[in-house]
Protein backbone atom coordinates (compact mmCIF):
# COMPACT_ATOMS: atom_id res chain seq x y z
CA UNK A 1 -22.40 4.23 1.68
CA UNK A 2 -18.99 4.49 0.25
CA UNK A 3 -16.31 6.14 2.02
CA UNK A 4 -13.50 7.75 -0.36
CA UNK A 5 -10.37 7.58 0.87
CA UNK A 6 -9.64 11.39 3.22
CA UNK A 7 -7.54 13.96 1.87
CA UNK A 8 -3.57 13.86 3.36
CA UNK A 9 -2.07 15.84 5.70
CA UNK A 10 -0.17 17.66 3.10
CA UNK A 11 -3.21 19.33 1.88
CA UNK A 12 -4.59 21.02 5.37
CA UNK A 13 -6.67 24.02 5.42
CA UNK A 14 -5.86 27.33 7.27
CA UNK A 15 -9.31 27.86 8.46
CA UNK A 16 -12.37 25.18 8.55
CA UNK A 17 -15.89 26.61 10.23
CA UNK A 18 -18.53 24.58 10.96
CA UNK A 19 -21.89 25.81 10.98
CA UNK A 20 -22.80 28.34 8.29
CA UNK A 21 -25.15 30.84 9.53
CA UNK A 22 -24.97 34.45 9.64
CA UNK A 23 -21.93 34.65 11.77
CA UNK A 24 -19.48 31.95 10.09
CA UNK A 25 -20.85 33.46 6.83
CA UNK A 26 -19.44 36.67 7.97
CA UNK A 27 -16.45 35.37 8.72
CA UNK A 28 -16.26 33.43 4.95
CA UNK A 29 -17.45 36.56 3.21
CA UNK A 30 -14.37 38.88 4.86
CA UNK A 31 -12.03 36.12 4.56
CA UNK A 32 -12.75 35.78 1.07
CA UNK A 33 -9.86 38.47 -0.59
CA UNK A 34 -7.37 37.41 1.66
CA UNK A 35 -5.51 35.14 -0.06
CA UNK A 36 -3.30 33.66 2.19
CA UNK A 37 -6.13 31.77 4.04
CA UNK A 38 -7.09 28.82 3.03
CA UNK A 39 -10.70 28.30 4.08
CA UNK A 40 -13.16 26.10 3.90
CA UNK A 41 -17.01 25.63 5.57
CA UNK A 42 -19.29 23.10 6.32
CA UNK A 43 -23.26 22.95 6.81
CA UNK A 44 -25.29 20.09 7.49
CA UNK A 45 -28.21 21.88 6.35
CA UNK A 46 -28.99 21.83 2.35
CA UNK A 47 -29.16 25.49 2.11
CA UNK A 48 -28.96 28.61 3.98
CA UNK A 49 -32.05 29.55 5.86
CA UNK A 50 -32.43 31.65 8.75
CA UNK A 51 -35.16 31.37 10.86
CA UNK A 52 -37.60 30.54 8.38
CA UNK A 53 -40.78 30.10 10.72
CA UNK A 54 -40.25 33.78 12.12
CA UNK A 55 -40.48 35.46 8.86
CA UNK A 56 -43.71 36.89 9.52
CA UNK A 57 -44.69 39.90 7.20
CA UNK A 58 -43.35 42.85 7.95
CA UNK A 59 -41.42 41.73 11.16
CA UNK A 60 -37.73 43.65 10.85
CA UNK A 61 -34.43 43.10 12.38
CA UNK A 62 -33.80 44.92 15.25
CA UNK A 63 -30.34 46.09 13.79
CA UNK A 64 -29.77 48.25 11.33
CA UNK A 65 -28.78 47.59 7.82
CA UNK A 66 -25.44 48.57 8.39
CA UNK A 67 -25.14 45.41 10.88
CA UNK A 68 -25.06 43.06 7.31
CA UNK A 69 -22.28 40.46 6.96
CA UNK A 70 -19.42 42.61 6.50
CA UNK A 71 -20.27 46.57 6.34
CA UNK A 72 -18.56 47.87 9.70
CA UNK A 73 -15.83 45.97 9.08
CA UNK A 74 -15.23 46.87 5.27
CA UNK A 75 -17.77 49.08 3.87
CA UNK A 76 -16.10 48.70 0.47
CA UNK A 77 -16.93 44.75 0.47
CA UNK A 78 -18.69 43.44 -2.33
CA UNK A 79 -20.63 41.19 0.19
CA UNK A 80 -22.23 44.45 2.13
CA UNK A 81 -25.88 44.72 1.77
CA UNK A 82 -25.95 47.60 -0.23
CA UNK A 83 -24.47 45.64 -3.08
CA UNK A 84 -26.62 43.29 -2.50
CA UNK A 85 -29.50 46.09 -3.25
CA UNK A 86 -27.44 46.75 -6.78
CA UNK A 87 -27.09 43.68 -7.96
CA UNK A 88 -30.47 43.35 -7.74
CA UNK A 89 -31.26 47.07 -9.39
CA UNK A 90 -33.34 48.01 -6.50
CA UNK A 91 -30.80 50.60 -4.89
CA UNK A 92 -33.34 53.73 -5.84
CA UNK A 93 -36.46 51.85 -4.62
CA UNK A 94 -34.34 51.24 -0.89
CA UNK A 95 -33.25 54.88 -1.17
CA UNK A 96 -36.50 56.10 -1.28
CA UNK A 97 -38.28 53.65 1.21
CA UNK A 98 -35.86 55.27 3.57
CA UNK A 99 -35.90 52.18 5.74
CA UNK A 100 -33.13 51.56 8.59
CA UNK A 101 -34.54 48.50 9.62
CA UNK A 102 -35.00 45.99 6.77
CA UNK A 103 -37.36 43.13 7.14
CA UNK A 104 -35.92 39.88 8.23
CA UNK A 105 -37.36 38.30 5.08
CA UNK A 106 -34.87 40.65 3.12
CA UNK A 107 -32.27 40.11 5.49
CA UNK A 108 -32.92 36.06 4.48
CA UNK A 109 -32.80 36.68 1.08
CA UNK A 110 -29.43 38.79 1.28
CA UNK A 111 -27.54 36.32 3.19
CA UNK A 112 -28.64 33.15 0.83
CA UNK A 113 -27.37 35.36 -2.11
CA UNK A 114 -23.99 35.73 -0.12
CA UNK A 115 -24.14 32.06 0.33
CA UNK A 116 -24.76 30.83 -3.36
CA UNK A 117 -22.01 33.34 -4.97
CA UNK A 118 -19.72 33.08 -2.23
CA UNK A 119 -16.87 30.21 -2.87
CA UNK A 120 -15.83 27.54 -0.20
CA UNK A 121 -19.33 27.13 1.14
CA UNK A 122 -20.45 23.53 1.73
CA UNK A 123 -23.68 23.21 2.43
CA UNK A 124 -25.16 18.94 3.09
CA UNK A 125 -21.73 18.32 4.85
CA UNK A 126 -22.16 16.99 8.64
CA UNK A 127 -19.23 17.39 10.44
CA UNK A 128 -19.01 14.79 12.95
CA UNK A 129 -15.76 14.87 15.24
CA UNK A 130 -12.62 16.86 15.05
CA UNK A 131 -9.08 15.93 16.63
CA UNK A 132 -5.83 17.17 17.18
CA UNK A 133 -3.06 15.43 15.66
CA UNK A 134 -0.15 16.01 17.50
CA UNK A 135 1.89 14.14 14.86
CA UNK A 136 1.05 16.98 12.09
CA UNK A 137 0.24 19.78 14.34
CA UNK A 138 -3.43 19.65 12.80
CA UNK A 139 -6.93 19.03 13.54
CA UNK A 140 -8.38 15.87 11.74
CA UNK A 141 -12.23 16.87 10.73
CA UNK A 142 -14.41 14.36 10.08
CA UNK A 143 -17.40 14.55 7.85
CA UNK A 144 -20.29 13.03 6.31
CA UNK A 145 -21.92 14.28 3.14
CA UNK A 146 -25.90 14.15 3.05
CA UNK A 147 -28.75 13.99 0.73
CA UNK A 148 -31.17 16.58 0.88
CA UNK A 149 -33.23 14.42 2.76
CA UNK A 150 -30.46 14.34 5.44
CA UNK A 151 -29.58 10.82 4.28
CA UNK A 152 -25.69 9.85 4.57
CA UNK A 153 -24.05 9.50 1.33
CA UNK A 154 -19.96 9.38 1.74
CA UNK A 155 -17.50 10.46 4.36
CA UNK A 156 -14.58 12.45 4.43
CA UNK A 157 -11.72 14.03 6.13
CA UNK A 158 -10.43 17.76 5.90
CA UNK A 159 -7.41 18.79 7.98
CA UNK A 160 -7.31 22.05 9.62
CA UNK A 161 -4.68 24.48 11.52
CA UNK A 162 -8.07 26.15 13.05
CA UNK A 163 -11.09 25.93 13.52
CA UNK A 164 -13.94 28.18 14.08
CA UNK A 165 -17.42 26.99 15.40
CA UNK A 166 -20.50 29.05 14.04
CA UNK A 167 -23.43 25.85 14.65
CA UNK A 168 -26.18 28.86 16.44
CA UNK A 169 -28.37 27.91 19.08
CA UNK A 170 -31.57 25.69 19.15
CA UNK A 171 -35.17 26.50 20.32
CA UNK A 172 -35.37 25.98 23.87
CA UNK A 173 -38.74 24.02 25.53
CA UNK A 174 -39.64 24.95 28.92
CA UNK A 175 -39.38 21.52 30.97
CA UNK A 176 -43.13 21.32 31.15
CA UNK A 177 -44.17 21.67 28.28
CA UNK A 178 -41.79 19.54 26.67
CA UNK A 179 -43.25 16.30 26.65
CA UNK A 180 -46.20 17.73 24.79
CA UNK A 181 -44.50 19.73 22.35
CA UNK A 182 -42.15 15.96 21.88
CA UNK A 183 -46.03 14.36 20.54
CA UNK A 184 -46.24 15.30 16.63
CA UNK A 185 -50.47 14.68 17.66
CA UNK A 186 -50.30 17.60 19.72
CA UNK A 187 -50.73 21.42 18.56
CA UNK A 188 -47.59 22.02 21.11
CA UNK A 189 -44.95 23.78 19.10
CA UNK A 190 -41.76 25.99 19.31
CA UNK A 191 -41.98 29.72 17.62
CA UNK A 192 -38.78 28.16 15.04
CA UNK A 193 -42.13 26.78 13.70
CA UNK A 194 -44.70 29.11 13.65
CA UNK A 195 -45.26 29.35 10.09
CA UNK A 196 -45.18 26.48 8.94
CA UNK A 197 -48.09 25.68 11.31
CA UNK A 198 -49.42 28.81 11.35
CA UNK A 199 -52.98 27.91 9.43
CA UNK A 200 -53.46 25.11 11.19
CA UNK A 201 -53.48 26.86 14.35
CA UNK A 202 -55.88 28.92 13.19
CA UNK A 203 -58.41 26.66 12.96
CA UNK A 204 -57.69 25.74 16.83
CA UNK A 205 -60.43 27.63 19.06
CA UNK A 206 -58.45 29.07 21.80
CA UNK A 207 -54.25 29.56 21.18
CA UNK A 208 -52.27 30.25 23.95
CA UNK A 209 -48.63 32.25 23.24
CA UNK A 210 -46.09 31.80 25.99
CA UNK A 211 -43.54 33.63 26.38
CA UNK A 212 -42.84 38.01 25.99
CA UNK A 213 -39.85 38.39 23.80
CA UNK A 214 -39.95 39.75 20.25
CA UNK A 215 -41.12 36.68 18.73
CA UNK A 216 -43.45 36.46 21.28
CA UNK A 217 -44.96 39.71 20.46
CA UNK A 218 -44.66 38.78 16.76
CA UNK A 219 -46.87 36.06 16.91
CA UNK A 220 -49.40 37.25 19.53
CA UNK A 221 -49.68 40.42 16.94
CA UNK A 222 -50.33 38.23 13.82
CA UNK A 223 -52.23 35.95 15.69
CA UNK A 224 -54.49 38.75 16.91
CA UNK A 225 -54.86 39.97 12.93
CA UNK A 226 -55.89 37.04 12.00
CA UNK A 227 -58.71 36.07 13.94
CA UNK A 228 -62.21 37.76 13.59
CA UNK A 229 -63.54 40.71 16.08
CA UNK A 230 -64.97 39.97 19.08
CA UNK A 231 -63.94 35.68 18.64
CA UNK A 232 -59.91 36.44 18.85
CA UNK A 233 -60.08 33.42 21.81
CA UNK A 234 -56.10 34.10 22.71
CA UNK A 235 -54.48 34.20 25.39
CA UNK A 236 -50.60 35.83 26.07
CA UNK A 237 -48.61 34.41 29.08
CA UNK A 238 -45.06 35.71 29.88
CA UNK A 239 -42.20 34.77 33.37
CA UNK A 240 -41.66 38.17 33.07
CA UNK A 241 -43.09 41.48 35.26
CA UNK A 242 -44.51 42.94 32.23
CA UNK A 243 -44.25 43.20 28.33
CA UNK A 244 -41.30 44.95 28.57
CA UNK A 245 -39.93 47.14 26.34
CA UNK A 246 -36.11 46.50 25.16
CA UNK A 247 -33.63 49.04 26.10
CA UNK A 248 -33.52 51.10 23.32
CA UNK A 249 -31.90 54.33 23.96
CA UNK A 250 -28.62 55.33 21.81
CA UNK A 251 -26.37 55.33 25.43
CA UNK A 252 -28.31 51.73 26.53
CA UNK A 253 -26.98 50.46 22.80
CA UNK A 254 -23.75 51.14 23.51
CA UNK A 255 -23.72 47.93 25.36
CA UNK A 256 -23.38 46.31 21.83
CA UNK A 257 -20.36 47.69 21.22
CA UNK A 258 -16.39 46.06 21.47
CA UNK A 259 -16.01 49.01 24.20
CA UNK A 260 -18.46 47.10 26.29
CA UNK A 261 -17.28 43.68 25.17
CA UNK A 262 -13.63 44.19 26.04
CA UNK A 263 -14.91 45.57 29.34
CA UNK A 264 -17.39 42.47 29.99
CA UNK A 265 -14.31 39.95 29.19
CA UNK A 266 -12.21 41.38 31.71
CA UNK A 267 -14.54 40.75 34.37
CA UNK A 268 -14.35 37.60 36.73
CA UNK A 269 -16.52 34.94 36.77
CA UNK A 270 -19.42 35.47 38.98
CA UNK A 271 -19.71 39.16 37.97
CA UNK A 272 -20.27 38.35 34.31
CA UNK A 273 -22.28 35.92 35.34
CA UNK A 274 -24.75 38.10 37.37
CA UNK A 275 -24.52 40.93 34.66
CA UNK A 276 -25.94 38.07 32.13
CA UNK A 277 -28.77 37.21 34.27
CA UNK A 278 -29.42 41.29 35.00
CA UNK A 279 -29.61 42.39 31.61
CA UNK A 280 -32.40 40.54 29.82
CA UNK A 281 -33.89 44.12 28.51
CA UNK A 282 -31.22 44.86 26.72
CA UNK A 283 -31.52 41.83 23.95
CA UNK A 284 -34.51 40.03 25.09
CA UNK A 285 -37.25 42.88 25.33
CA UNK A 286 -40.14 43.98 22.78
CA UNK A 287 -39.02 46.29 20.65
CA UNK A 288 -41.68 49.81 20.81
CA UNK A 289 -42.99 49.95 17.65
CA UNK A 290 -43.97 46.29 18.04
CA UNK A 291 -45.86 46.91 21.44
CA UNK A 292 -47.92 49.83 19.65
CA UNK A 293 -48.79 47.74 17.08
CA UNK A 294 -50.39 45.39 19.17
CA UNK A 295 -52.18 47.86 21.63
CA UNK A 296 -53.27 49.38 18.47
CA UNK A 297 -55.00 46.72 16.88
CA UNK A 298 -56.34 45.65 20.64
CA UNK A 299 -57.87 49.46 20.62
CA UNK A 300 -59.29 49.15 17.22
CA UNK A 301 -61.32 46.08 18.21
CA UNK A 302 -62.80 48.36 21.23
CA UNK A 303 -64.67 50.71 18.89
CA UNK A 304 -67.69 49.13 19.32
CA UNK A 305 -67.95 49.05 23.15
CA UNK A 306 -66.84 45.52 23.69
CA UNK A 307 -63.28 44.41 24.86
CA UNK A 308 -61.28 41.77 22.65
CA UNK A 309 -61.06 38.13 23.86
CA UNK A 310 -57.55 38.16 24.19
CA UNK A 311 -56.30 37.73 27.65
CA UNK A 312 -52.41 39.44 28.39
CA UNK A 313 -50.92 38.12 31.56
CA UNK A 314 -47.07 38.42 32.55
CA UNK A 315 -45.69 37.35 35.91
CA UNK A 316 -46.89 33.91 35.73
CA UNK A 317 -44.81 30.36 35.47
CA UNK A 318 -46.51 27.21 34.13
CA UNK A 319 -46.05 24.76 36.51
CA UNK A 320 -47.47 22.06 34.45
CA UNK A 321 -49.91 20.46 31.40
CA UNK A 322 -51.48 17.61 30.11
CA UNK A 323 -53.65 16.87 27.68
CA UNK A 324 -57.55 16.71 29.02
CA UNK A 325 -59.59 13.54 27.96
CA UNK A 326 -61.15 15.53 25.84
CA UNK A 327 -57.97 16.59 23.73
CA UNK A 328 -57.77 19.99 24.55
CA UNK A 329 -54.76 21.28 26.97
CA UNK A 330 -54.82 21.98 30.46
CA UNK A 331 -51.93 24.82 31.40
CA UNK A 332 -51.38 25.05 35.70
CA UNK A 333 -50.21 28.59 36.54
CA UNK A 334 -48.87 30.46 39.00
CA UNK A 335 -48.62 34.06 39.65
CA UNK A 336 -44.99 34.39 41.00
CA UNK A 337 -46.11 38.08 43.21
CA UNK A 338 -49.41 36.91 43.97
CA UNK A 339 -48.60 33.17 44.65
CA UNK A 340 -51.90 32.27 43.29
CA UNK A 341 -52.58 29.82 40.68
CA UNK A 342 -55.07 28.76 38.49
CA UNK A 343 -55.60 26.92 35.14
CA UNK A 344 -56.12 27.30 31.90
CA UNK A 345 -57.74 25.09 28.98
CA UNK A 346 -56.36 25.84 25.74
CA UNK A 347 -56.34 24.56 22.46
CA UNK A 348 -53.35 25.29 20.66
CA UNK A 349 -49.95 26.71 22.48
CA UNK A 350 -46.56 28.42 20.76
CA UNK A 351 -43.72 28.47 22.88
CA UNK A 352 -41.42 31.75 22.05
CA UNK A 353 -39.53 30.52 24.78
CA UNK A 354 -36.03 31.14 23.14
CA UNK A 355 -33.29 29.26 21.86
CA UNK A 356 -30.00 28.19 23.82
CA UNK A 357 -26.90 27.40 22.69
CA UNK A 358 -25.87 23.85 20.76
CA UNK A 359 -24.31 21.49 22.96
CA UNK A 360 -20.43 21.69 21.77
CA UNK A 361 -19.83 18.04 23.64
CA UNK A 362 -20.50 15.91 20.63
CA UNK A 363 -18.22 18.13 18.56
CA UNK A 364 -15.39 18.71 20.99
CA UNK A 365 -15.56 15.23 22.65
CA UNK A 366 -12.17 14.03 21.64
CA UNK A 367 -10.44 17.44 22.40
CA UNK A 368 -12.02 17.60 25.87
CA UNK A 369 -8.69 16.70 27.70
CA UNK A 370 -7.31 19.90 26.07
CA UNK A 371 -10.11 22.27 26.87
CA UNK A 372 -9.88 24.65 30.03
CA UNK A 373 -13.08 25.43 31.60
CA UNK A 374 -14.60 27.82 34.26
CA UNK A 375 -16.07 27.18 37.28
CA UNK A 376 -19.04 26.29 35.72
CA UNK A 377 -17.84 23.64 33.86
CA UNK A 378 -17.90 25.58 30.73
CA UNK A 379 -14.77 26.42 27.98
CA UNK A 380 -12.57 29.32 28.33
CA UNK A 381 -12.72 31.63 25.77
CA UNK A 382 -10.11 34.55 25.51
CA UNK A 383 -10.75 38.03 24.10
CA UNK A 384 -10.19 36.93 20.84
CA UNK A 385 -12.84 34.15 20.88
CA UNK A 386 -10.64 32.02 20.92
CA UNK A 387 -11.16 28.52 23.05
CA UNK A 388 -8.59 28.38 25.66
CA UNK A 389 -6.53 24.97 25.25
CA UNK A 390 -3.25 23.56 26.54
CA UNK A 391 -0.04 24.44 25.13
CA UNK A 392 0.23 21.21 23.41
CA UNK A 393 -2.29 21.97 21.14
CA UNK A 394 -0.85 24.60 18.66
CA UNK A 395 -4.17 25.29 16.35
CA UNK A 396 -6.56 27.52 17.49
CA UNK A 397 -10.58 27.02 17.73
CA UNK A 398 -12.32 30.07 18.01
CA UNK A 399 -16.13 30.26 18.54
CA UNK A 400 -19.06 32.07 17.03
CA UNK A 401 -21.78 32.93 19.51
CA UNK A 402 -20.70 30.27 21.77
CA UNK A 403 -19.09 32.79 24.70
CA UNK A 404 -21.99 34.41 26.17
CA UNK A 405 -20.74 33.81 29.43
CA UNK A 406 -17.49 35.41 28.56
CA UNK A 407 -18.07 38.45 26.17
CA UNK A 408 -21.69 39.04 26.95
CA UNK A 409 -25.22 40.42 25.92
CA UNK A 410 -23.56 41.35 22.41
CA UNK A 411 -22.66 37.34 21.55
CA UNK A 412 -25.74 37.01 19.77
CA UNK A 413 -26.28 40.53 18.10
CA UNK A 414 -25.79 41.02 14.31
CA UNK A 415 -24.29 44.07 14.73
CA UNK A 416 -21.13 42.92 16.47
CA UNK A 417 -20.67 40.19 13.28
CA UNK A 418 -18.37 41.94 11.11
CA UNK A 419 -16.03 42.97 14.48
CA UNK A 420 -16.04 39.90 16.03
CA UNK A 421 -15.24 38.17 12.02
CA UNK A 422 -12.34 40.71 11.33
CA UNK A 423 -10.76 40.21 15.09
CA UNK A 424 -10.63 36.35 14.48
CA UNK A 425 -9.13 36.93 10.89
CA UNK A 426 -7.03 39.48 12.30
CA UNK A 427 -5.94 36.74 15.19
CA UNK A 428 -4.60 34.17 12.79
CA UNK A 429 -2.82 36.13 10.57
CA UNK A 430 -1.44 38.08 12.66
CA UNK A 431 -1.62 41.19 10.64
CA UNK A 432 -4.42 43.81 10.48
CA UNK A 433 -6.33 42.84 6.99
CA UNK A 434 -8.80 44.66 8.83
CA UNK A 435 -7.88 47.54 11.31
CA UNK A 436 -10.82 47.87 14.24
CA UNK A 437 -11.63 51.13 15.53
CA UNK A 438 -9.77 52.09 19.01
CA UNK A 439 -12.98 53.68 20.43
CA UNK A 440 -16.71 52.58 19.92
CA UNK A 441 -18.69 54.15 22.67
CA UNK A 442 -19.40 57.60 24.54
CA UNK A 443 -19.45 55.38 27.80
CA UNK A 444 -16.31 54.41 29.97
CA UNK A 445 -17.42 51.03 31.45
CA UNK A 446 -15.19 50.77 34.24
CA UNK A 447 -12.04 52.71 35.79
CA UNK A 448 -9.82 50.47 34.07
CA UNK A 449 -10.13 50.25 30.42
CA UNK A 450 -7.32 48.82 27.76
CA UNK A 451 -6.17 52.10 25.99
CA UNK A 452 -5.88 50.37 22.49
CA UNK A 453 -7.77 47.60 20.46
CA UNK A 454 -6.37 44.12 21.06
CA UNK A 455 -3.08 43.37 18.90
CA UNK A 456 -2.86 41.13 16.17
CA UNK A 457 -1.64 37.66 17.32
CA UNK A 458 2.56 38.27 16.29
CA UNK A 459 4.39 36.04 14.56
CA UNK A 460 5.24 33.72 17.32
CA UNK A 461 4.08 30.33 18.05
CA UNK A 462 2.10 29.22 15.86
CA UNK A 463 3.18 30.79 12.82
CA UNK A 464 0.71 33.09 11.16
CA UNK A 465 -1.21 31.42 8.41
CA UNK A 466 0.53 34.41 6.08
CA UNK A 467 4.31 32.90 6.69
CA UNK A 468 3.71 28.95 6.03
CA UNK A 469 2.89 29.57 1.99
C-alpha cells in the first residue's frame, strides 16, 4: 500500500460528511450552489445503493415523492425528483400514472443519478478516525481508499472545520438467532438480504418470516406469491399484539413534521425516552394497502374450500434455536399473553427484525473526551443536530439520523431530509440560503411552543464558513 503524503492544513474543507446515503446526499445536493462551502464526502461503499435486497417489485416508499433529496427545501433544485423524471423524458408517463408513492426501485435509481452527476462525492473512501487539532482549529480526517473489492489501496488525510455524520444504521439480529444467521451453511438471514437469496429460499420446504414491520409484510407477501396453492408451507411470527397497521391519518403524520421535532427536543430525558418506546405505530407499522394485499391473496387461495398453509402468529418471542440433527431449524416460542410455548421446525427463516444505528465509537474514539452525553451514556445533540462538545473544540459535528433519542420518530423519515439538510447548512453559515417555514402542523404539541423557526447560527464564534474566504 502506498501512503501519499496528506493534504496541509492550509487547504481544509468547510464541510466533510461521512457516509453517503440518502440523508448526507441531501445535504451534498443543497449544498451544492452555495459557493462559499467547501464540501467534500466520503463512502466506503463503491457506489450508491440503497437497500438493495428490499427492492421487491412493486414495494413503494411510504413517503411521498415530494420527500426526494431536496424538494421541500428548494423546489426549484435541479436535484428534485421531478427533474430527475425530465432528464429522463418520462415526465408525461409519471403525470399520467398519477402515482404519489413511487416505488423504492425508482427512488434507487433517482438517488444513484444524484450521486454520479453530483460533484464532491467520493465513493471507495473509508474514513477511519477523525481528530481535533487544537493547533489549527480543525478536524484531521483520516482515510483509506479501497478497491472495489473493499481492498485498501492508499491513505489520506482531509482537514475539516465540520463534520457531518450520515453512515445509516445496520440490520439488527435478534440475540437468538444470531449465532445461526453468523453460519454462511445456514438459510438464517437478515431481510437487507432477501433478494439476493430469495430463490434459494424457495426451494426450502417450510420458511419462517419473523418479524411484522413493512419489510416484514413485504416478504411474507412475495413469499406467499411465489409458492404454489395449497403447498405455501410459511409461517409469519411477529413480538408484536397484532399486524398492525401504521398510523396513517393526515393529523397522526403530523408527527413527521419540525413542529413535532422542535417540540420532541425540548423534552427531558426520560420523557423522550418513553415517547420513543410508545410510538412504534407511527414508523414501524404495515402500511394498509400492504395488509390488503396479503389478506387478498390469502382469500384467493380459499376459493376452493381449503385454507392456505401459511400460519400468521403475532404476540410471540423466540426464546431460542438450533439447528436439528437433521439440518432443519428448531424455533422455541412463547406466547407473551398466553405464557405458553411451543416449537417450531422450519426450514428456512428471514429476520425483518430492523436495523439500529452504527456504532459512532470507532469514528468518534479520539474526540470522546470532548463529547457530552446523556444519562444514558449517549451524545448530546442540540436542535440543530449538532453534537454537543466542549468549548475547546470550535468545529462543529452534526449528525444524520444519529439523534433518535433526541429529535425523535422523524430521525429516520425521508420526508424530514431536505429540513433537517437546509437547518445544518443554514447552522454553519449562519445565513438563511434556505429559509424554513415558521409553521408545519395543524397540531400544538405542548403549551409551550418556540414562536419562530430556530435562528441561523450568527456570526460569532466560530466564524461562519461565508466570512473566512
Amino acid at each position: 500500500m502506498t501512503t501519499p503524503p496528506p493534504p496541509g492544513p492550509a487547504t481544509p474543507r468547510d464541510l466533510v460528511g461521512i457516509g453517503i446515503g440518502p440523508f448526507n446526499l441531501s445535504l451534498a445536493a443543497l449544498a451544492h450552489p452555495l459557493t462559499e462551502l467547501d464540501t467534500a464526502f466520503y463512502e466506503q461503499r463503491p457506489r450508491f445503493d440503497w437497500h438493495p435486497g428490499l427492492l421487491i417489485d412493486g414495494a413503494t416508499l411510504q413517503v411521498p415523492f415530494l420527500a426526494d433529496l431536496v424538494t421541500l427545501a428548494d423546489p426549484a433544485s435541479p436535484w428534485s425528483f421531478l427533474n430527475y423524471l425530465k432528464t429522463r423524458d418520462r415526465l408525461f408517463p409519471f403525470y399520467f400514472a398519477e402515482r404519489f408513492h413511487i416505488e423504492r426501485a425508482e427512488y434507487d435509481a433517482y438517488c444513484r443519478w444524484v450521486s454520479t452527476h453530483l460533484p464532491g462525492l467520493h465513493f471507495g473512501h473509508r474514513v477511519d478516525t477523525i481528530r481535533w487539532n487544537p493547533d489549527h482549529q480543525l478536524f484531521a480526517v483520516d482515510h483509506t481508499r479501497l478497491d472495489d473489492d473493499g481492498t485498501p489501496r492508499t491513505t489520506g488525510r482531509t482537514h475539516a472545520r465540520n463534520i457531518v455524520l450520515g453512515i445509516g444504521t445496520r440490520p439488527h439480529l435478534p440475540p437468538a438467532l444470531e449465532p445461526l444467521a453468523a453460519d454462511p451453511g445456514t438459510p438464517v438471514l437478515h431481510a437487507a438480504d432477501y433478494l439476493r437469496h430469495r430463490s434459494e429460499l424457495l426451494t426450502a420446504r417450510h420458511i419462517t418470516v419473523v418479524g411484522a414491520g413493512q419489510s416484514g409484510a413485504e416478504i411474507f407477501l412475495d413469499l406467499l406469491r411465489h409458492r404454489p396453492h395449497g403447498r405455501e408451507h410459511l409461517h409469519w411470527l411477529a413480538r408484536t399484539e397484532a399486524f398492525a397497521p401504521m398510523e396513517y391519518s393526515k393529523l397522526g403524520l403530523e408527527h413527521f413534521t419540525p413542529d413535532y421535532t422542535r417540540y420532541f427536543h425540548a423534552l427531558d430525558e426520560p420523557q423522550r425516552d418513553r415517547l420513543v418506546a410508545a410510538q412504534w405505530q407511527l414508523h414501524k407499522g404495515i402500511d394498509a394497502d400492504t395488509i390488503a394485499a396479503i389478506h387478498d391473496e390469502l382469500y384467493r387461495r380459499t376459493l376452493h374450500g381449503d385454507w392456505p398453509d401459511a400460519v400468521l402468529t403475532p404476540g410471540v418471542t423466540v426464546h431460542t434455536a438450533r439447528r436439528t440433527p437433521t439440518d432443519r431449524l428448531e424455533l422455541q416460542l412463547e406466547h407473551t399473553r398466553q405464557h405458553t410455548r411451543s416449537h417450531l421446525v422450519t426450514d428456512a427463516i428471514v429476520l425483518a427484525t430492523g436495523y439500529r444505528e452504527r456504532p459512532l465509537d470507532r469514528l468518534l474514539a479520539a474526540l470522546d473526551p470532548h463529547l457530552q452525553r446523556d444519562n444514558s451514556g449517549r451524545p448530546r445533540i442540540d436542535e440543530q443536530f449538532r453534537m454537543v462538545l466542549d468549548p475547546t473544540v470550535t468545529g462543529t459535528v452534526h449528525v444524520q439520523n444519529a439523534e433518535l433519542h433526541t429529535h425523535g420518530v422523524g430521525t429516520p423519515d425521508l420526508g424530514l431530509a431536505a429540513w433537517r439538510s437546509a437547518t445544518i447548512l443554514n447552522s454553519l453559515t449562519g445565513k438563511e440560503p434556505y429559509p424554513l417555514p415558521r409553521r408545519t402542523a395543524f397540531t400544538t404539541f405542548g403549551l409551550r411552543q418556540p414562536d419562530t423557526v430556530p435562528h441561523a447560527r450568527r456570526p460569532s464564534t466560530p466564524t461562519p464558513v461565508s466570512e473566512r474566504r
